[in-house]
PDB file of N, CA and C in Angstrom:
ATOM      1  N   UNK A   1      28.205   8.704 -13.935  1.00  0.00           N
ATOM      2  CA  UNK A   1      26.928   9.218 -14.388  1.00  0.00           C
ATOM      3  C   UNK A   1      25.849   8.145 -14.378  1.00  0.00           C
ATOM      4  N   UNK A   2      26.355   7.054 -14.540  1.00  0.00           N
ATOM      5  CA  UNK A   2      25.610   5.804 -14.645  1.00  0.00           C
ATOM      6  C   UNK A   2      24.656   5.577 -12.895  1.00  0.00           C
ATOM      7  N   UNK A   3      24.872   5.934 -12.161  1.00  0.00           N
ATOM      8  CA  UNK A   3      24.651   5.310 -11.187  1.00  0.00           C
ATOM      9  C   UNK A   3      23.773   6.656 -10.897  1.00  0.00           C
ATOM     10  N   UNK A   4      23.931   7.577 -10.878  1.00  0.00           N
ATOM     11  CA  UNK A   4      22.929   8.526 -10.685  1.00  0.00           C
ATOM     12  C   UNK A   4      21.783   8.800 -11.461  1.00  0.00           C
ATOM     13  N   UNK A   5      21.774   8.022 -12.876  1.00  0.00           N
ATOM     14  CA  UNK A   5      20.369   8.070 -13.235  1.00  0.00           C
ATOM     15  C   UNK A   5      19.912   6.435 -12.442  1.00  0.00           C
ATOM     16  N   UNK A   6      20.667   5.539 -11.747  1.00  0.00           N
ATOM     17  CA  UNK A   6      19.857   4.245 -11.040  1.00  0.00           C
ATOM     18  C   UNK A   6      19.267   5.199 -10.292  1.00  0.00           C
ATOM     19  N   UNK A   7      19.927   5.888  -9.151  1.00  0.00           N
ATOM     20  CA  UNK A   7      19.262   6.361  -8.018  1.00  0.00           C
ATOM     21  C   UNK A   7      18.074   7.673  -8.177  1.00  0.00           C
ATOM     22  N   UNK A   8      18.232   8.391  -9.119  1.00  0.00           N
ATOM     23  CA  UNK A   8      16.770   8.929  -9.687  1.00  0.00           C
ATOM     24  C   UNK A   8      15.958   8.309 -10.364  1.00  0.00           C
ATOM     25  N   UNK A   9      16.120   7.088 -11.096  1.00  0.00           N
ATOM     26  CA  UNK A   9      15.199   5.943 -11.300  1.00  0.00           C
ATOM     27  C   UNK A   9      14.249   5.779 -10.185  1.00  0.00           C
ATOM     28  N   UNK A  10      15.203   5.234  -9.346  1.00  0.00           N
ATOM     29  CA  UNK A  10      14.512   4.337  -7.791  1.00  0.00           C
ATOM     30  C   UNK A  10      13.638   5.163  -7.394  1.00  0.00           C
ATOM     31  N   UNK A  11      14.265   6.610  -7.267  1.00  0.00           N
ATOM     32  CA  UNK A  11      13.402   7.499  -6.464  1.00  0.00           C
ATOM     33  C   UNK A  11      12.181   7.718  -7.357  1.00  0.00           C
ATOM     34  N   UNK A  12      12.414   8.080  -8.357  1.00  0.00           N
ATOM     35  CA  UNK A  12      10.532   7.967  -9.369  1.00  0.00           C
ATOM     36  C   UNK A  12      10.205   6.943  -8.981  1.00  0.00           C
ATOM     37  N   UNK A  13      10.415   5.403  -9.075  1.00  0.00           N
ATOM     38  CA  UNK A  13       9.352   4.495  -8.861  1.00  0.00           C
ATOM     39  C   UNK A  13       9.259   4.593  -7.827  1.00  0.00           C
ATOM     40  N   UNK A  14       9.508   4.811  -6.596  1.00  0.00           N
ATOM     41  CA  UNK A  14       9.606   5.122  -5.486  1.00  0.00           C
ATOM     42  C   UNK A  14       8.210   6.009  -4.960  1.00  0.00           C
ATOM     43  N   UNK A  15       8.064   7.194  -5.599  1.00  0.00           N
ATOM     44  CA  UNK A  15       7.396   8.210  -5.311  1.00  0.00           C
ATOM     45  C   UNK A  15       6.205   7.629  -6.371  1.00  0.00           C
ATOM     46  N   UNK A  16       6.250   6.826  -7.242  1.00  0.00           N
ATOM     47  CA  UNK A  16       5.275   6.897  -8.069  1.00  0.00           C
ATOM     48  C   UNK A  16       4.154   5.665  -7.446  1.00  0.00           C
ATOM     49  N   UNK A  17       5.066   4.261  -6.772  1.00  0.00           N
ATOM     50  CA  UNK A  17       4.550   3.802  -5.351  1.00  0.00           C
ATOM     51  C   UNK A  17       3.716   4.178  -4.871  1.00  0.00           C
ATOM     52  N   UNK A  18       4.199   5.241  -3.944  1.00  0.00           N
ATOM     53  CA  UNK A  18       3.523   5.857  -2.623  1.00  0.00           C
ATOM     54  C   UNK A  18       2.377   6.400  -3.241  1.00  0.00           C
ATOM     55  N   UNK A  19       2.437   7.191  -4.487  1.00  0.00           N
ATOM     56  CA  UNK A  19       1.407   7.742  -5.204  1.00  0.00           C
ATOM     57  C   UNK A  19       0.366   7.222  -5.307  1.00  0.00           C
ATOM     58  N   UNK A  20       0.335   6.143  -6.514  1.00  0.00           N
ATOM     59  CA  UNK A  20      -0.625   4.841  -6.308  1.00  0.00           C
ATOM     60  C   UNK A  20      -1.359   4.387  -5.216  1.00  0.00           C
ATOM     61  N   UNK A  21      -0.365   4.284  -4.029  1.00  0.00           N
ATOM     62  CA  UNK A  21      -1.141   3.561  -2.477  1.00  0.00           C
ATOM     63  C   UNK A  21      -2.139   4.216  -2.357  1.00  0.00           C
ATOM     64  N   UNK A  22      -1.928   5.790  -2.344  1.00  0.00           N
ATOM     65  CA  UNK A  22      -2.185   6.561  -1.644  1.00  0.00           C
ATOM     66  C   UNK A  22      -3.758   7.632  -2.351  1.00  0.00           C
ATOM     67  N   UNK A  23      -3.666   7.049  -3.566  1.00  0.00           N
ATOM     68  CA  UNK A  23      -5.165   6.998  -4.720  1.00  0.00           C
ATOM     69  C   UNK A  23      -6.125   7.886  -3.834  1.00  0.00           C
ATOM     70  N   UNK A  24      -6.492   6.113  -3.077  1.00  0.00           N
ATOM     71  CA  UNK A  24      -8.106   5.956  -2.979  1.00  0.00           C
ATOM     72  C   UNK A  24      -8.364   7.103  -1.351  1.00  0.00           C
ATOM     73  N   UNK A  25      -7.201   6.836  -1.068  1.00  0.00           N
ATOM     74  CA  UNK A  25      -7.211   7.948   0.471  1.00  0.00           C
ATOM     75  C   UNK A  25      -7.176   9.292  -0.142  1.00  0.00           C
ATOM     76  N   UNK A  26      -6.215   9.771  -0.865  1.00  0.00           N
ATOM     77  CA  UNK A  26      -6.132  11.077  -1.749  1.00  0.00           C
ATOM     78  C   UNK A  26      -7.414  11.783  -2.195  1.00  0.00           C
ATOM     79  N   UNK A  27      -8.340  10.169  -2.573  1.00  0.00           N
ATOM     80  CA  UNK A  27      -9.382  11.381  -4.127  1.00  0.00           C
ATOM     81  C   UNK A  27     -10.863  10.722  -3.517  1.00  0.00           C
ATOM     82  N   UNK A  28     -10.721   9.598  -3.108  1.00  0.00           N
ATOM     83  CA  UNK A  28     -12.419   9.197  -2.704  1.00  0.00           C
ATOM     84  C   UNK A  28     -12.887   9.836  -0.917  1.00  0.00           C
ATOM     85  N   UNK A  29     -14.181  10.351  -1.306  1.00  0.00           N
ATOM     86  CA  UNK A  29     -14.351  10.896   0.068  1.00  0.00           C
ATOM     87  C   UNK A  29     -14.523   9.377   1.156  1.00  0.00           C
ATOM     88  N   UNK A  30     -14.030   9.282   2.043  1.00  0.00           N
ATOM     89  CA  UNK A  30     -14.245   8.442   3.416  1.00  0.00           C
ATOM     90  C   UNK A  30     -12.995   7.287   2.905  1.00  0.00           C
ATOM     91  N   UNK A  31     -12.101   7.323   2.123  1.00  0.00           N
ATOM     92  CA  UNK A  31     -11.426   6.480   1.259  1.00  0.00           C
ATOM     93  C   UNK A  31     -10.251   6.207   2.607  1.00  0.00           C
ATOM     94  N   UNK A  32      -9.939   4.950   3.082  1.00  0.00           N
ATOM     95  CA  UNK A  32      -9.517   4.213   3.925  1.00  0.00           C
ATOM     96  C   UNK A  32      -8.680   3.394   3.599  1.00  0.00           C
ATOM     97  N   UNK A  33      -7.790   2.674   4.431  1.00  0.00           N
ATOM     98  CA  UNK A  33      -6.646   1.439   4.047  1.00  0.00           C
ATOM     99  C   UNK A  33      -7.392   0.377   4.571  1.00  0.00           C
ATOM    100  N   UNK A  34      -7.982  -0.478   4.078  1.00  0.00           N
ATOM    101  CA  UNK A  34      -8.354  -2.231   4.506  1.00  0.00           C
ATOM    102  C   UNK A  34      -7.743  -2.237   5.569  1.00  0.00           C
ATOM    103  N   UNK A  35      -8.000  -3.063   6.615  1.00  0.00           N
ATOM    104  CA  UNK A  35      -7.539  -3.454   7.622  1.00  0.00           C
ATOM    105  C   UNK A  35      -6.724  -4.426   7.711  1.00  0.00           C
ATOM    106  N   UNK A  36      -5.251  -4.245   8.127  1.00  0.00           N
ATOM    107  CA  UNK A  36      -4.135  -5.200   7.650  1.00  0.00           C
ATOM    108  C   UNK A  36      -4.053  -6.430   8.832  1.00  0.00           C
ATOM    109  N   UNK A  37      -4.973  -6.499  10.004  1.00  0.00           N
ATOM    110  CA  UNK A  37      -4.735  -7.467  10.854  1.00  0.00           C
ATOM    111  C   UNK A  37      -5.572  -8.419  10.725  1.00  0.00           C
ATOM    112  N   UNK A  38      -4.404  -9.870  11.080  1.00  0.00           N
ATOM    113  CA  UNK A  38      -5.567 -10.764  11.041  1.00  0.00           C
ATOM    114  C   UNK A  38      -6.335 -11.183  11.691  1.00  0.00           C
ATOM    115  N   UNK A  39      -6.388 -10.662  13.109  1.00  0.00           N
ATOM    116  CA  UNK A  39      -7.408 -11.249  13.683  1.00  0.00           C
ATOM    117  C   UNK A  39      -8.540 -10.228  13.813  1.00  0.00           C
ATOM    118  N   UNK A  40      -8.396  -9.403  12.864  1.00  0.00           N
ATOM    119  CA  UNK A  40      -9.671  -8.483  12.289  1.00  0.00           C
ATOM    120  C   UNK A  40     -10.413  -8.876  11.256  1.00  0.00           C
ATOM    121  N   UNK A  41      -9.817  -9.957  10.373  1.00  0.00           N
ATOM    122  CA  UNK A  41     -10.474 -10.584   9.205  1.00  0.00           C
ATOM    123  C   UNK A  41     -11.321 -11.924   9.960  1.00  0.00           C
ATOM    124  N   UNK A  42     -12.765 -11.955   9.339  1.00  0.00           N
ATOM    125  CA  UNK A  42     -13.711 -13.169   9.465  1.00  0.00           C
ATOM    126  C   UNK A  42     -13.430 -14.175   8.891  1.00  0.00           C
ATOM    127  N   UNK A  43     -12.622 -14.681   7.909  1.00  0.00           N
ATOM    128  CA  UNK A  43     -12.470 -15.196   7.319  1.00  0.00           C
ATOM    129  C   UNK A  43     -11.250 -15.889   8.565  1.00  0.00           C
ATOM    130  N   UNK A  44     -10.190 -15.545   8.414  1.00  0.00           N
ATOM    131  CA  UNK A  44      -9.115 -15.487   9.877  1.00  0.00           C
ATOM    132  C   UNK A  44      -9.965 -16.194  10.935  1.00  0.00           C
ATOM    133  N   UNK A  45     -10.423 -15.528  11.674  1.00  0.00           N
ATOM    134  CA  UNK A  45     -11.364 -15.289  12.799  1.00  0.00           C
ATOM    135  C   UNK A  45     -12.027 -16.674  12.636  1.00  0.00           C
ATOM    136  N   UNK A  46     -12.748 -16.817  11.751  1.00  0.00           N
ATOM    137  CA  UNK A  46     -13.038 -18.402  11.235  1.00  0.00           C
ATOM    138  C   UNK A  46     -12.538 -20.016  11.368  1.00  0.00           C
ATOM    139  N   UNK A  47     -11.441 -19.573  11.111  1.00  0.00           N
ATOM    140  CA  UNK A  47     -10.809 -20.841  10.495  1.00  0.00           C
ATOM    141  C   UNK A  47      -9.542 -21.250  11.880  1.00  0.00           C
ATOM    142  N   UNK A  48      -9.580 -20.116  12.421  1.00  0.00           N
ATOM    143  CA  UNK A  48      -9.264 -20.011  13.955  1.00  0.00           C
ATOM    144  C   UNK A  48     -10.198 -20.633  15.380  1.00  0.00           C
ATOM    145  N   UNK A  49     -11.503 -20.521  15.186  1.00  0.00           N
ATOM    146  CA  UNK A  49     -12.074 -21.174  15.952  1.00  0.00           C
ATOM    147  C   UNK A  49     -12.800 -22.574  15.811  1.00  0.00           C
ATOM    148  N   UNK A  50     -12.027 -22.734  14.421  1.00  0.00           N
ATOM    149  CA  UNK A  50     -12.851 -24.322  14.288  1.00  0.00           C
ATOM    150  C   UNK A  50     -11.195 -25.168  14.947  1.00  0.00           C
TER     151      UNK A  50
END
């Protein structure tokens, strides 16, 4: 019994995760993921051409 409330544990934080990520895309209109590459960041892009 023990091990099946771990694995419905996991799965709530699990789902409660994805939940969270998924906020600002869910509820704000035009609501987007940052751009995860770096040679899309200026900052990156920067410190790369010196």
């Amino acid at each position: 019994m023990n091990a099946v409330k771990i694995v419905f544990l996991t799965i709530m934080l699990l789902a409660v995760a994805v939940l969270l990520m998924g906020v600002k895309i869910l509820f704000v209109k035009g609501g987007t993921f940052k751009i995860g590459h770096a040679h899309d960041i200026a900052g990156v892009r920067k410190n790369k051409n010196n």
